[in-house]
C-alpha atoms as a PDB file:
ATOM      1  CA  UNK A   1      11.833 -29.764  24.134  1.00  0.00           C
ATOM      2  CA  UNK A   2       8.914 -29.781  22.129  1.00  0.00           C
ATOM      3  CA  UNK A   3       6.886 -25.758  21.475  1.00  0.00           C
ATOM      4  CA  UNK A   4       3.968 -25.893  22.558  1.00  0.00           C
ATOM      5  CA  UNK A   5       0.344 -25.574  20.708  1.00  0.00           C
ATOM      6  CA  UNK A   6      -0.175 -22.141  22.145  1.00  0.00           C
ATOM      7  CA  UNK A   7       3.169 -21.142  20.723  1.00  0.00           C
ATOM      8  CA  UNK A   8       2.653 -22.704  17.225  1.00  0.00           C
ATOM      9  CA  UNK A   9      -0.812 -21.191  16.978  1.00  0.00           C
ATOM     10  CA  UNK A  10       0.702 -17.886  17.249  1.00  0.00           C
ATOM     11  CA  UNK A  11       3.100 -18.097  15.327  1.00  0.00           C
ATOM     12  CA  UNK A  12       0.766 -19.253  12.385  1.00  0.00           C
ATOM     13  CA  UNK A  13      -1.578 -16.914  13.258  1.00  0.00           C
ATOM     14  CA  UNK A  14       2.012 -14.091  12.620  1.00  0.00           C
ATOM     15  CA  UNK A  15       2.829 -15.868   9.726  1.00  0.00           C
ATOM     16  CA  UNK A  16      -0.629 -15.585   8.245  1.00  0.00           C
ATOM     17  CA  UNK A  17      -0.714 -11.845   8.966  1.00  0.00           C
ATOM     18  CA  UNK A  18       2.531 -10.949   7.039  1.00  0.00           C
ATOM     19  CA  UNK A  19       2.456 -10.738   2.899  1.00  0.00           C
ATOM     20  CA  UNK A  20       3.144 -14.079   0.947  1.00  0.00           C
ATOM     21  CA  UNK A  21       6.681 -14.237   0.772  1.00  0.00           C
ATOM     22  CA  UNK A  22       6.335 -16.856  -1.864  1.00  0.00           C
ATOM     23  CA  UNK A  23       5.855 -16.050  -5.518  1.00  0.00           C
ATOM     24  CA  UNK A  24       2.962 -16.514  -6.507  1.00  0.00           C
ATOM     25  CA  UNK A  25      -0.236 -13.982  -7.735  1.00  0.00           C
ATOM     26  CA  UNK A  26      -1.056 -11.243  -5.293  1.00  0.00           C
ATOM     27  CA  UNK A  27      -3.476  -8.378  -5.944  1.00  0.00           C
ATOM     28  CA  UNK A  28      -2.016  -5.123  -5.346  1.00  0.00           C
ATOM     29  CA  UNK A  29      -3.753  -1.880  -6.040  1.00  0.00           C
ATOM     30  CA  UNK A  30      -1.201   1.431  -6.753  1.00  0.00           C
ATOM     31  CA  UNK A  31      -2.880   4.663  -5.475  1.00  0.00           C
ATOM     32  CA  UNK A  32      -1.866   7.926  -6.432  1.00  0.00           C
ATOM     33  CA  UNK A  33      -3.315  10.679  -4.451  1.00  0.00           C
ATOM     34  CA  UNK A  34      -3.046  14.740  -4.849  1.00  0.00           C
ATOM     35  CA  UNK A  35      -2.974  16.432  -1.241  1.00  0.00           C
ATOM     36  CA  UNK A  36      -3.464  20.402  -1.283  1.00  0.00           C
ATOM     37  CA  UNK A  37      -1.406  22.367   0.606  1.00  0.00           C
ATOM     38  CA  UNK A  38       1.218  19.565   1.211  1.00  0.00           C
ATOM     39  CA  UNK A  39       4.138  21.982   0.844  1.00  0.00           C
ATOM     40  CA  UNK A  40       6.919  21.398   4.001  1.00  0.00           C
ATOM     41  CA  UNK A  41       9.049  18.461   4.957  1.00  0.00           C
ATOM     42  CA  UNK A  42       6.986  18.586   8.743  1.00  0.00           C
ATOM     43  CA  UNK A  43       3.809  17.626   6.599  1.00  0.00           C
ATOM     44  CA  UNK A  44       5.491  15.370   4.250  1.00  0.00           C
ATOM     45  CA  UNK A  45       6.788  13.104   7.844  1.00  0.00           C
ATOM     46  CA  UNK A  46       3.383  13.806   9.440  1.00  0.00           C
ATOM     47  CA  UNK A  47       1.714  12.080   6.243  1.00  0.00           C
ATOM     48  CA  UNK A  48       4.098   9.352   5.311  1.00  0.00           C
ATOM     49  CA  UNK A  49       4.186   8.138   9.573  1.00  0.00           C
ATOM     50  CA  UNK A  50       0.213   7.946   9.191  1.00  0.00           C
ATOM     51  CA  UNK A  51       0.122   6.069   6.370  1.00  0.00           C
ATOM     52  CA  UNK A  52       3.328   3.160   7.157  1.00  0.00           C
ATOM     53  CA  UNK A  53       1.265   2.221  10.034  1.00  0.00           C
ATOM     54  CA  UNK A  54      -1.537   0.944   7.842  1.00  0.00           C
ATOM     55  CA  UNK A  55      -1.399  -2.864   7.677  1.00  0.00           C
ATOM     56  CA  UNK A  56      -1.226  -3.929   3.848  1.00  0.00           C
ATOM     57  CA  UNK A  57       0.593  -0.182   2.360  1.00  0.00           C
ATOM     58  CA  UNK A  58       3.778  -1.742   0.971  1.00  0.00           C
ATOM     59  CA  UNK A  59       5.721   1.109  -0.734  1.00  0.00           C
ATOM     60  CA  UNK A  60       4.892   4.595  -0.149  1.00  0.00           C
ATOM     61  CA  UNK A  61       6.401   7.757  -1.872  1.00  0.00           C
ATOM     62  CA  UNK A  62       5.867  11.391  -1.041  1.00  0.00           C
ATOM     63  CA  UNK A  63       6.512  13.821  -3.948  1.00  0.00           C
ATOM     64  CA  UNK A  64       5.568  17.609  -3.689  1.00  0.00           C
ATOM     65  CA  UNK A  65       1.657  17.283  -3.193  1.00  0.00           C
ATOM     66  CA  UNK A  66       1.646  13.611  -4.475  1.00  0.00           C
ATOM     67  CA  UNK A  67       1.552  10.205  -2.735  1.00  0.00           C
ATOM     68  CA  UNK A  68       1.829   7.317  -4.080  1.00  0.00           C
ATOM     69  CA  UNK A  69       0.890   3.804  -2.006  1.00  0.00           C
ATOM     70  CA  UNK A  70       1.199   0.093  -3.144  1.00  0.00           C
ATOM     71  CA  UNK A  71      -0.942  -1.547  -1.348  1.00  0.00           C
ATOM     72  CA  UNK A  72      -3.080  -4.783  -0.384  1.00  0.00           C
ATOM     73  CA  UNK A  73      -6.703  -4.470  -0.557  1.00  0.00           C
ATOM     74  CA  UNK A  74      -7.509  -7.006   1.187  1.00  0.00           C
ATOM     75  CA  UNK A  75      -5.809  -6.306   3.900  1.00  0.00           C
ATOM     76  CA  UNK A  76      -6.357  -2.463   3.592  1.00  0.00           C
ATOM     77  CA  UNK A  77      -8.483  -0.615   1.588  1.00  0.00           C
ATOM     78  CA  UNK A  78      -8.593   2.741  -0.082  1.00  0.00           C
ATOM     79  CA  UNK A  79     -11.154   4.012   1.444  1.00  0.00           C
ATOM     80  CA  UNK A  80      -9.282   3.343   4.824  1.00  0.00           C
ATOM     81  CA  UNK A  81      -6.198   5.765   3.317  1.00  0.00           C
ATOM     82  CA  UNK A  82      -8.047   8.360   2.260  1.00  0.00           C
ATOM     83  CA  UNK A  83      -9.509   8.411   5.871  1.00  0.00           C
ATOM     84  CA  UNK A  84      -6.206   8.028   7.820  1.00  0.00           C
ATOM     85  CA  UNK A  85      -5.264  10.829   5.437  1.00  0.00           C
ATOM     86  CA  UNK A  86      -7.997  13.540   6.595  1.00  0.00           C
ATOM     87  CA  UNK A  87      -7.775  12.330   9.973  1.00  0.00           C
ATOM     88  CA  UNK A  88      -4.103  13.007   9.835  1.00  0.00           C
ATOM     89  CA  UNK A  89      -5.998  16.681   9.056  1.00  0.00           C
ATOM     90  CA  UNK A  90      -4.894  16.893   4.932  1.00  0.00           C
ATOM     91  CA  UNK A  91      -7.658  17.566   1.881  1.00  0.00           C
ATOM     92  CA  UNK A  92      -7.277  15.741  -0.442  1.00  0.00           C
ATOM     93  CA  UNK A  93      -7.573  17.163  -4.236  1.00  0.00           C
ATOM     94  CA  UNK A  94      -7.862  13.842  -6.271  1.00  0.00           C
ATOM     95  CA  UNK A  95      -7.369  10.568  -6.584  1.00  0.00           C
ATOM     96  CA  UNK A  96      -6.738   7.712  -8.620  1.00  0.00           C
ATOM     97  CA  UNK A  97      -6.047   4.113  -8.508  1.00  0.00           C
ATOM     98  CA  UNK A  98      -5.446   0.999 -10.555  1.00  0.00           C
ATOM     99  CA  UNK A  99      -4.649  -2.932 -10.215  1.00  0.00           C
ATOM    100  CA  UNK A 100      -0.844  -3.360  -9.948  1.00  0.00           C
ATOM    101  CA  UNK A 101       0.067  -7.218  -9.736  1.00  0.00           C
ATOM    102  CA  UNK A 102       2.790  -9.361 -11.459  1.00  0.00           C
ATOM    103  CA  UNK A 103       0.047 -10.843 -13.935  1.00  0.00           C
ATOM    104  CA  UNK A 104      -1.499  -7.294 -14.624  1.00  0.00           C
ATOM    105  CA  UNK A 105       2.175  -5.613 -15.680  1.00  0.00           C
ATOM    106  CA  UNK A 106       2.778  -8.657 -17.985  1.00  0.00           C
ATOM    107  CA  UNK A 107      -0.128  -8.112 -19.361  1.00  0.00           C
ATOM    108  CA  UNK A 108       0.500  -4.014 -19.775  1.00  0.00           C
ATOM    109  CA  UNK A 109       4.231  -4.609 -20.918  1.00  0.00           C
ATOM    110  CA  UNK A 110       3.881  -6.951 -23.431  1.00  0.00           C
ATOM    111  CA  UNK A 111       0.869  -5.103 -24.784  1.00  0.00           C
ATOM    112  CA  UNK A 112       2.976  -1.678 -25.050  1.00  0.00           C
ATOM    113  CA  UNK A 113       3.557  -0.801 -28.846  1.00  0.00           C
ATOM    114  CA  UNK A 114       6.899  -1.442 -29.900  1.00  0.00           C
ATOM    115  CA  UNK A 115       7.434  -4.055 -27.427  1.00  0.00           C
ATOM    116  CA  UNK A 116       9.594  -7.223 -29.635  1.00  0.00           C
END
């Protein structure tokens, strides 16, 4: 028995939705964003089940008022956390991000002083 075309579209059209799970270069972008008031465990879940459902977030970690979030931007994009994070009803204090990729923390290691 032979799958049909309908079947191997979707599951190309799966495969192309999931990350690369090849090596190769992928842009990632690592986000690390204050929240005021994030204080109890009930807020930390609230947050951190908003933001796992966003396509593209790979690694997300919840520390007192801080979150950090690996993520994809092309398949998500910061502006689209920040959102899902007020609309989760949270303010956010401040924010920061920066390019996180396997090329860009070659780069950054090998450039650290004292690095042999």
């Amino acid at each position: 028995m032979h799958p049909s075309s309908d079947m191997l579209a979707g599951d190309l059209l799966f495969s192309m939705a999931e990350p690369a799970k090849e090596s190769g270069l992928q842009e990632y972008i690592d986000a690390e964003i204050v929240i005021e008031g994030l204080k109890t465990p009930t807020q930390e879940k609230t947050l951190h089940g908003t933001l796992e459902k966003l396509k593209g977030v790979h690694q997300l970690t919840i520390k007192g008022e801080k979150v950090s979030v690996n993520y994809e931007p092309v398949r998500v994009t910061k502006r689209a956390i920040v959102a899902a994070i007020e609309g989760a009803g949270f303010r956010i204090a401040d924010e920061h991000s920066a390019p996180a990729s396997p090329m860009i923390d070659a780069l950054v290691s090998d450039a650290r002083p004292g690095k042999k």
